[in-house]
N, C-alpha and C. Protein backbone atom coordinates (compact mmCIF):
# COMPACT_ATOMS: atom_id res chain seq x y z
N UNK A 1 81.75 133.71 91.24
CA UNK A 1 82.18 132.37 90.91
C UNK A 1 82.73 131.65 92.16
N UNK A 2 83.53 131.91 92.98
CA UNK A 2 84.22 131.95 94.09
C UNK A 2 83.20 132.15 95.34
N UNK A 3 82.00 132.27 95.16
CA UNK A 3 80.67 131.95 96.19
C UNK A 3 80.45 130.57 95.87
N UNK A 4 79.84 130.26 94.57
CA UNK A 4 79.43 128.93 94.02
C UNK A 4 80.16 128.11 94.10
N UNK A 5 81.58 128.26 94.31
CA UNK A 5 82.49 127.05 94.45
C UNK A 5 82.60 127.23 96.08
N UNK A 6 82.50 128.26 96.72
CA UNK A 6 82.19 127.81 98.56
C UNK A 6 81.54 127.18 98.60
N UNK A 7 80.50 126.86 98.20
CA UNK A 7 78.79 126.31 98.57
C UNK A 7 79.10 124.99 97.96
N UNK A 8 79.28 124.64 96.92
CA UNK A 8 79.24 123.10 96.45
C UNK A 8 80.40 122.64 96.40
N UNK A 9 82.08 123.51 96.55
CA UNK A 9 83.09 122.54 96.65
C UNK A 9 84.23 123.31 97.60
N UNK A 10 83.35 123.55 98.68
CA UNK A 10 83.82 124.09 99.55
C UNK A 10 85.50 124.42 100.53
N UNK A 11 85.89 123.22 100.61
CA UNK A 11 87.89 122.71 100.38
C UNK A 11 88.22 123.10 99.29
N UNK A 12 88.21 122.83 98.06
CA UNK A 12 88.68 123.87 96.74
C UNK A 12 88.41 125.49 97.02
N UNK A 13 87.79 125.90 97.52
CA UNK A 13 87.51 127.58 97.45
C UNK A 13 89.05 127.94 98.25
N UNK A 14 89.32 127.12 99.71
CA UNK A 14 90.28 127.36 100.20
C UNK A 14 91.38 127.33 99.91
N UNK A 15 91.54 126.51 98.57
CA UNK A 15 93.09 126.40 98.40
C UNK A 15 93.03 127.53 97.48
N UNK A 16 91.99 128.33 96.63
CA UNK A 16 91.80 129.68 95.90
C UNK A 16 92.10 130.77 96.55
N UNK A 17 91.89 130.84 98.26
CA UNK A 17 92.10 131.72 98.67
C UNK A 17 93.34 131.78 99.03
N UNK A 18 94.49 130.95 99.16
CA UNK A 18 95.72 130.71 99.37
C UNK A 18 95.91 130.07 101.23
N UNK A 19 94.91 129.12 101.02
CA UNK A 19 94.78 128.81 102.83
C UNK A 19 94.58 127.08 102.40
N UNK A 20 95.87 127.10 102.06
CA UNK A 20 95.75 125.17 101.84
C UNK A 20 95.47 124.57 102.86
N UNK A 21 96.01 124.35 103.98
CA UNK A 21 95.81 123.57 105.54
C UNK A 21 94.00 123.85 105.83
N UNK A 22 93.58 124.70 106.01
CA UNK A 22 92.17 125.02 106.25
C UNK A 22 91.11 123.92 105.01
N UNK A 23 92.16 124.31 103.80
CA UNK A 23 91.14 123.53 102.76
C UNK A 23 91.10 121.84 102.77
N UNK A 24 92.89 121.31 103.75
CA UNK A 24 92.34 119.80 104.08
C UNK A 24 91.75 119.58 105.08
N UNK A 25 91.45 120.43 105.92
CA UNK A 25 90.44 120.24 107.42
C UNK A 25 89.21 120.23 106.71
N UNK A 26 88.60 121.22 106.05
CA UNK A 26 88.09 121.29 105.37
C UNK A 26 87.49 119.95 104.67
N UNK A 27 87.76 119.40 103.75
CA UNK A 27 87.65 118.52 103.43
C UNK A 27 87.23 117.21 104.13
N UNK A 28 88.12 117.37 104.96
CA UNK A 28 88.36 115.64 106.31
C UNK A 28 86.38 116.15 106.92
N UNK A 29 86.39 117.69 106.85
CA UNK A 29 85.07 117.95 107.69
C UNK A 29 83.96 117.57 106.33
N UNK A 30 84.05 117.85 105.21
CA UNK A 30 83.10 117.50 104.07
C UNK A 30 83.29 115.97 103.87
N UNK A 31 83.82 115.20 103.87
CA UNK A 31 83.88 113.52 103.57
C UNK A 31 81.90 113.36 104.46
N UNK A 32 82.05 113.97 105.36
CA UNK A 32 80.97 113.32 106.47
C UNK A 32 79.90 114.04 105.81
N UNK A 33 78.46 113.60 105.33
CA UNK A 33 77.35 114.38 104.71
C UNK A 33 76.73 115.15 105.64
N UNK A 34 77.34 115.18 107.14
CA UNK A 34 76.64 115.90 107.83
C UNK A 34 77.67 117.11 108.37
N UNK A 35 78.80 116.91 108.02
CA UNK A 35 79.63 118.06 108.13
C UNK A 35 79.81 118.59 106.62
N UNK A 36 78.74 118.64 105.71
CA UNK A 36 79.23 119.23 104.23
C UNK A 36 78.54 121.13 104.52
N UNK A 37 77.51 120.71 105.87
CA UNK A 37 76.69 121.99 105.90
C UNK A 37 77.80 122.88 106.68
N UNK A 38 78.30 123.26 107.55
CA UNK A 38 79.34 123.45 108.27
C UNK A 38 80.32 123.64 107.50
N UNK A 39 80.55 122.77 106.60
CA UNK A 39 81.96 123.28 105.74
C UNK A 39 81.60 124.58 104.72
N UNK A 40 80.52 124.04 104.67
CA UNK A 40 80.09 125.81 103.26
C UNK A 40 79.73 126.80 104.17
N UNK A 41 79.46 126.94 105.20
CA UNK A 41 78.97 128.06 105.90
C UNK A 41 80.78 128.75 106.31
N UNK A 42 81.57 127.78 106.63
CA UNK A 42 82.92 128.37 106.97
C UNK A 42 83.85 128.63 105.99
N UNK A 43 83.54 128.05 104.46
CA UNK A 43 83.84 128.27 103.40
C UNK A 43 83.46 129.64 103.11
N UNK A 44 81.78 130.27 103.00
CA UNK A 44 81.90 131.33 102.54
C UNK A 44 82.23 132.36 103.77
N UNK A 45 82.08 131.88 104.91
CA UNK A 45 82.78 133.08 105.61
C UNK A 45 84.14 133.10 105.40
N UNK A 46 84.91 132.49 104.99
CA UNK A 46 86.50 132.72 104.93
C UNK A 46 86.49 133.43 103.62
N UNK A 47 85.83 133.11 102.95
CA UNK A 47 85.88 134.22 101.38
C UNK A 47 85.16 135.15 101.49
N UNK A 48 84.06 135.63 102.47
CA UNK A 48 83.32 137.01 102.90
C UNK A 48 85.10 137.86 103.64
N UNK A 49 86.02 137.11 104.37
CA UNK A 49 87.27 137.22 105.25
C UNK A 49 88.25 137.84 104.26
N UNK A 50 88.28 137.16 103.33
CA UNK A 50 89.36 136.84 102.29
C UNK A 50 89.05 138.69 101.32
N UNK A 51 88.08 138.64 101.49
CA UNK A 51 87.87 139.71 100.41
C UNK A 51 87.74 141.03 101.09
N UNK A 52 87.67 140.89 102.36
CA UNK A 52 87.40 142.33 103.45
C UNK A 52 89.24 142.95 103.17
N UNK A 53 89.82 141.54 103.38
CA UNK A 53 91.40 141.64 103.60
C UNK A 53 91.46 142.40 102.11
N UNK A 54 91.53 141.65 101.28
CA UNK A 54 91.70 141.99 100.14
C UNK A 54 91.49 143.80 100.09
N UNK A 55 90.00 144.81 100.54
CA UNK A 55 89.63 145.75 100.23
C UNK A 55 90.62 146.87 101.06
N UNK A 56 91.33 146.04 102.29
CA UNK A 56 91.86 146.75 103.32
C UNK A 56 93.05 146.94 102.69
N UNK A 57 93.74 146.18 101.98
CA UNK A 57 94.75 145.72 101.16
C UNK A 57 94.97 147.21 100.35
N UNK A 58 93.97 146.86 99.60
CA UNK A 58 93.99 148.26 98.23
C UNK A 58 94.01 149.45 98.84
N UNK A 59 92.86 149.49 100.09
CA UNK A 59 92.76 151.07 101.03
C UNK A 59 94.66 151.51 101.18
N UNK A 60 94.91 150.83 101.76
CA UNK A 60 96.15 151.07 102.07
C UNK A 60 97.08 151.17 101.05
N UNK A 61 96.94 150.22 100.17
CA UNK A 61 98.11 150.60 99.26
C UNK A 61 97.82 151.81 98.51
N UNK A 62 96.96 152.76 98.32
CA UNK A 62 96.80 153.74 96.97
C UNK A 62 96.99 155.18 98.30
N UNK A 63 97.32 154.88 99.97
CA UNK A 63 97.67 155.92 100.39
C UNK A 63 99.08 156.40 100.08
């Protein structure tokens, strides 16, 4: 769900991931139709980011 909302509402995914400031750059970069491509490509890499953290997260906590 959190892919599909990188890709078409790309500033909202960021404030999901808990990275508000990124999600109004974000945004200021999506207003422009030619920075909407650029914003989803850095959208889903911050949630490809978001979720590595996340796995490193659990590794560690269940030692």
């Amino acid at each position: 769900m959190r892919l599909i909302l990188a890709i078409l509402i790309p500033w909202l995914q960021f404030f999901t991931i808990g990275r508000p400031f990124a999600g109004i750059v974000c945004l200021i970069l999506q207003v422009t139709i030619i920075g909407w491509i650029p914003a989803a490509i850095w959208s889903v890499y911050a949630l490809s980011q978001y979720k590595t953290d996340q796995k490193i997260r659990r590794a560690f906590h269940y030692r």
